[in-house]
N, C-alpha and C. Protein backbone atom coordinates (compact mmCIF):
# COMPACT_ATOMS: atom_id res chain seq x y z
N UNK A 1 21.34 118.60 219.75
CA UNK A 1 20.64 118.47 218.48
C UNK A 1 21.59 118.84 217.37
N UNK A 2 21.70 117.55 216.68
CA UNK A 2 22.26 118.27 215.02
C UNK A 2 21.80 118.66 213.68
N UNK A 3 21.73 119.36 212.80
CA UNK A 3 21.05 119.46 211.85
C UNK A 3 22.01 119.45 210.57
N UNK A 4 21.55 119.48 209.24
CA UNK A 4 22.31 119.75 207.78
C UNK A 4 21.45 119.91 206.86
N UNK A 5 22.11 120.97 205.96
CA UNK A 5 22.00 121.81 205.53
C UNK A 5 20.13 120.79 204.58
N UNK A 6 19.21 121.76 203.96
CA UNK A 6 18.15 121.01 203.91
C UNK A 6 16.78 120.78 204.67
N UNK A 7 17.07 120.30 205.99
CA UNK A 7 16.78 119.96 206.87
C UNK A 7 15.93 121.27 207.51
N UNK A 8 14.49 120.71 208.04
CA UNK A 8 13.43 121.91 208.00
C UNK A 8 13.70 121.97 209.81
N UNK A 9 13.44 123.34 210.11
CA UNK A 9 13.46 123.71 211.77
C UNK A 9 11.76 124.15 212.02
N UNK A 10 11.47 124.08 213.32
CA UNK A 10 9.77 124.57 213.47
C UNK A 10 10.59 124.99 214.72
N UNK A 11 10.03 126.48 215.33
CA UNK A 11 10.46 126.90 216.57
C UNK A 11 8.86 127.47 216.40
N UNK A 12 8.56 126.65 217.94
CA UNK A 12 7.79 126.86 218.61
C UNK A 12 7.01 128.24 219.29
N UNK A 13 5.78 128.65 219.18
CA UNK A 13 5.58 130.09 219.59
C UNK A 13 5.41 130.01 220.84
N UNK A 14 6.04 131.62 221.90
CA UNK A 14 6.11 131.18 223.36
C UNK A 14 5.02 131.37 223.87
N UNK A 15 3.98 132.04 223.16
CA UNK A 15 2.59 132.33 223.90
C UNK A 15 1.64 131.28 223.28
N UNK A 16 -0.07 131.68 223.42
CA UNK A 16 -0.50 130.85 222.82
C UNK A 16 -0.89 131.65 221.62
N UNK A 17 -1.20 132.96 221.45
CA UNK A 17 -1.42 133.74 220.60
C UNK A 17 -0.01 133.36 219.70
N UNK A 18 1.23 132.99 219.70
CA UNK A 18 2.43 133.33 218.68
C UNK A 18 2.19 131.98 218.32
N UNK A 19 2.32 132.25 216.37
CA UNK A 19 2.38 131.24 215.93
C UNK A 19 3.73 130.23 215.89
N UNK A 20 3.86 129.00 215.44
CA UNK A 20 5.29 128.20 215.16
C UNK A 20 5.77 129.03 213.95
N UNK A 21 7.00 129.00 213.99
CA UNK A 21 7.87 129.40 212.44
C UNK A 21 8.54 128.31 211.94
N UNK A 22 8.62 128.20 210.30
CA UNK A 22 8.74 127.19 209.68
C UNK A 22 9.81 127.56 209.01
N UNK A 23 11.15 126.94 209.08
CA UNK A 23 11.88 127.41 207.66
C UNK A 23 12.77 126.04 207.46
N UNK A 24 13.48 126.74 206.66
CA UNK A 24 14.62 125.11 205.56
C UNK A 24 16.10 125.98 205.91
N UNK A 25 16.84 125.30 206.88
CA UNK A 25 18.12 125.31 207.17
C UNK A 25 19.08 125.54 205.94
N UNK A 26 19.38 126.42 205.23
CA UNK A 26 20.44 127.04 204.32
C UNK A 26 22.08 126.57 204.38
N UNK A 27 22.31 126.66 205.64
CA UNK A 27 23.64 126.85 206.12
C UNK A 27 23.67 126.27 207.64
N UNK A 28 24.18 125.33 207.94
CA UNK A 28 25.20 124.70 209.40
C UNK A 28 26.53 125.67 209.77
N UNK A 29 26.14 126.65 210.76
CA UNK A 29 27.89 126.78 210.82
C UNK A 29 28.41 126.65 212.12
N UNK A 30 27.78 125.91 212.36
CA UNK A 30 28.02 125.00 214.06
C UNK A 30 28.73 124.03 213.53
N UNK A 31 29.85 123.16 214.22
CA UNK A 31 30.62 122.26 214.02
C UNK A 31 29.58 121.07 214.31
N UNK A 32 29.85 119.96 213.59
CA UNK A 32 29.42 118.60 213.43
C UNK A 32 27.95 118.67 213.69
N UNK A 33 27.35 119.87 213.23
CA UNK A 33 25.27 119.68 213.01
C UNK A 33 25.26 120.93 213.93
N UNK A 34 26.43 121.28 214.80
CA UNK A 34 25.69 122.24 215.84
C UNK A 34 25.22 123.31 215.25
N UNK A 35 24.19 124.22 215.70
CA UNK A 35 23.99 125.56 216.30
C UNK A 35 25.54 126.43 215.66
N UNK A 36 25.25 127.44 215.19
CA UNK A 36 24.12 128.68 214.97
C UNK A 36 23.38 127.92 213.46
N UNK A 37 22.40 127.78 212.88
CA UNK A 37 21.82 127.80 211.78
C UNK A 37 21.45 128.92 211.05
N UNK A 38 21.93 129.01 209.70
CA UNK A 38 21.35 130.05 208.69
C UNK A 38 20.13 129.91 208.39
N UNK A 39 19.64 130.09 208.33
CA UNK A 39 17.69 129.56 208.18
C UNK A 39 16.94 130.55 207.23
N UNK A 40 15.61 130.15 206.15
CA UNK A 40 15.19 130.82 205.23
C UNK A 40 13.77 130.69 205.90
N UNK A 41 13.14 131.33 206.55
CA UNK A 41 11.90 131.14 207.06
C UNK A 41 10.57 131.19 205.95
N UNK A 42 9.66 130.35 206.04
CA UNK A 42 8.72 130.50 204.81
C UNK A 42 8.14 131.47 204.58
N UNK A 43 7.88 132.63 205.46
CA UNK A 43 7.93 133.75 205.00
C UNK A 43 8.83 134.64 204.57
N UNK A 44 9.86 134.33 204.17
CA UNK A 44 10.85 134.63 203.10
C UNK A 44 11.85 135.35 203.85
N UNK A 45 11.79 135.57 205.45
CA UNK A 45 13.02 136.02 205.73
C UNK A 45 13.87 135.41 206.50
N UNK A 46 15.30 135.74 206.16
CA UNK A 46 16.33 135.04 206.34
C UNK A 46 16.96 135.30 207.91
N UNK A 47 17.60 134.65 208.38
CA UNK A 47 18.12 134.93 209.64
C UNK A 47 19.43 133.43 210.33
N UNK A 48 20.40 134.04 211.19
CA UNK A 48 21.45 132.95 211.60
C UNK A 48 20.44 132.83 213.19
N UNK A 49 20.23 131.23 213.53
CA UNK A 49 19.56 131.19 214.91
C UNK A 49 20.04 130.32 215.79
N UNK A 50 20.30 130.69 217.11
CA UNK A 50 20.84 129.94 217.70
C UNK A 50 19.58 129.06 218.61
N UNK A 51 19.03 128.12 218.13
CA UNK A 51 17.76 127.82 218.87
C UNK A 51 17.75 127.41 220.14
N UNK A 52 16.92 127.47 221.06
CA UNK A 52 16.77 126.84 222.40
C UNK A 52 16.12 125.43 222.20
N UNK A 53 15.03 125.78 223.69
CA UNK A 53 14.59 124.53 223.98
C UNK A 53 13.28 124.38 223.29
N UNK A 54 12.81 125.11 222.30
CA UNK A 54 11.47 125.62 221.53
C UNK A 54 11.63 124.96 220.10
N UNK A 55 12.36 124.32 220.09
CA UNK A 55 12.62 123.75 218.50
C UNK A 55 12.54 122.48 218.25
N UNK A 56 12.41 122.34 216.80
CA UNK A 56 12.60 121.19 216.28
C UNK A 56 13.02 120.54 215.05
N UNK A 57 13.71 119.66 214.96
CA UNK A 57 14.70 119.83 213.53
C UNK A 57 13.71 118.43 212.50
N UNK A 58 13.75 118.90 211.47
CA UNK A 58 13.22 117.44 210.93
C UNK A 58 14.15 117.56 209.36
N UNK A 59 14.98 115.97 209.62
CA UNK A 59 15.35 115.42 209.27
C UNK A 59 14.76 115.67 207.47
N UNK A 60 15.33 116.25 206.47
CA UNK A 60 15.62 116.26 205.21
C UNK A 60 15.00 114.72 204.42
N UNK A 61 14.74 114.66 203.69
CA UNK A 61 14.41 113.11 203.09
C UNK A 61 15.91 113.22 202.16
N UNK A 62 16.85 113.42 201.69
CA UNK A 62 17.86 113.54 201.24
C UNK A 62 18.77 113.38 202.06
């Protein structure tokens, strides 16, 4: 999976009680789209993530 910069992530919750997290990709500092992502989660906190198999990238309209 590649992503850039823009570009919204949803990681999946592992239970059924945990919700999905929503944020807008800040920063790529994986080579050519890879992994790790800087990420601004919509609840306003920030974090670098190296995602698994629980994710999903959607594509920026820009």
């Amino acid at each position: 999976m590649n992503a850039a910069k823009g570009d919204r992530i949803i990681i999946r919750g592992r239970t059924v009680e945990s919700p999905d997290r929503h944020g807008e990709i800040l920063e790529v500092r994986g080579e050519g789209g890879a992994p790790p992502y800087f990420v601004r989660f919509d609840d306003g906190h920030e974090s670098v993530v190296f995602p698994g198999g629980d994710f999903v990238v959607e594509k920026s309209a820009t």
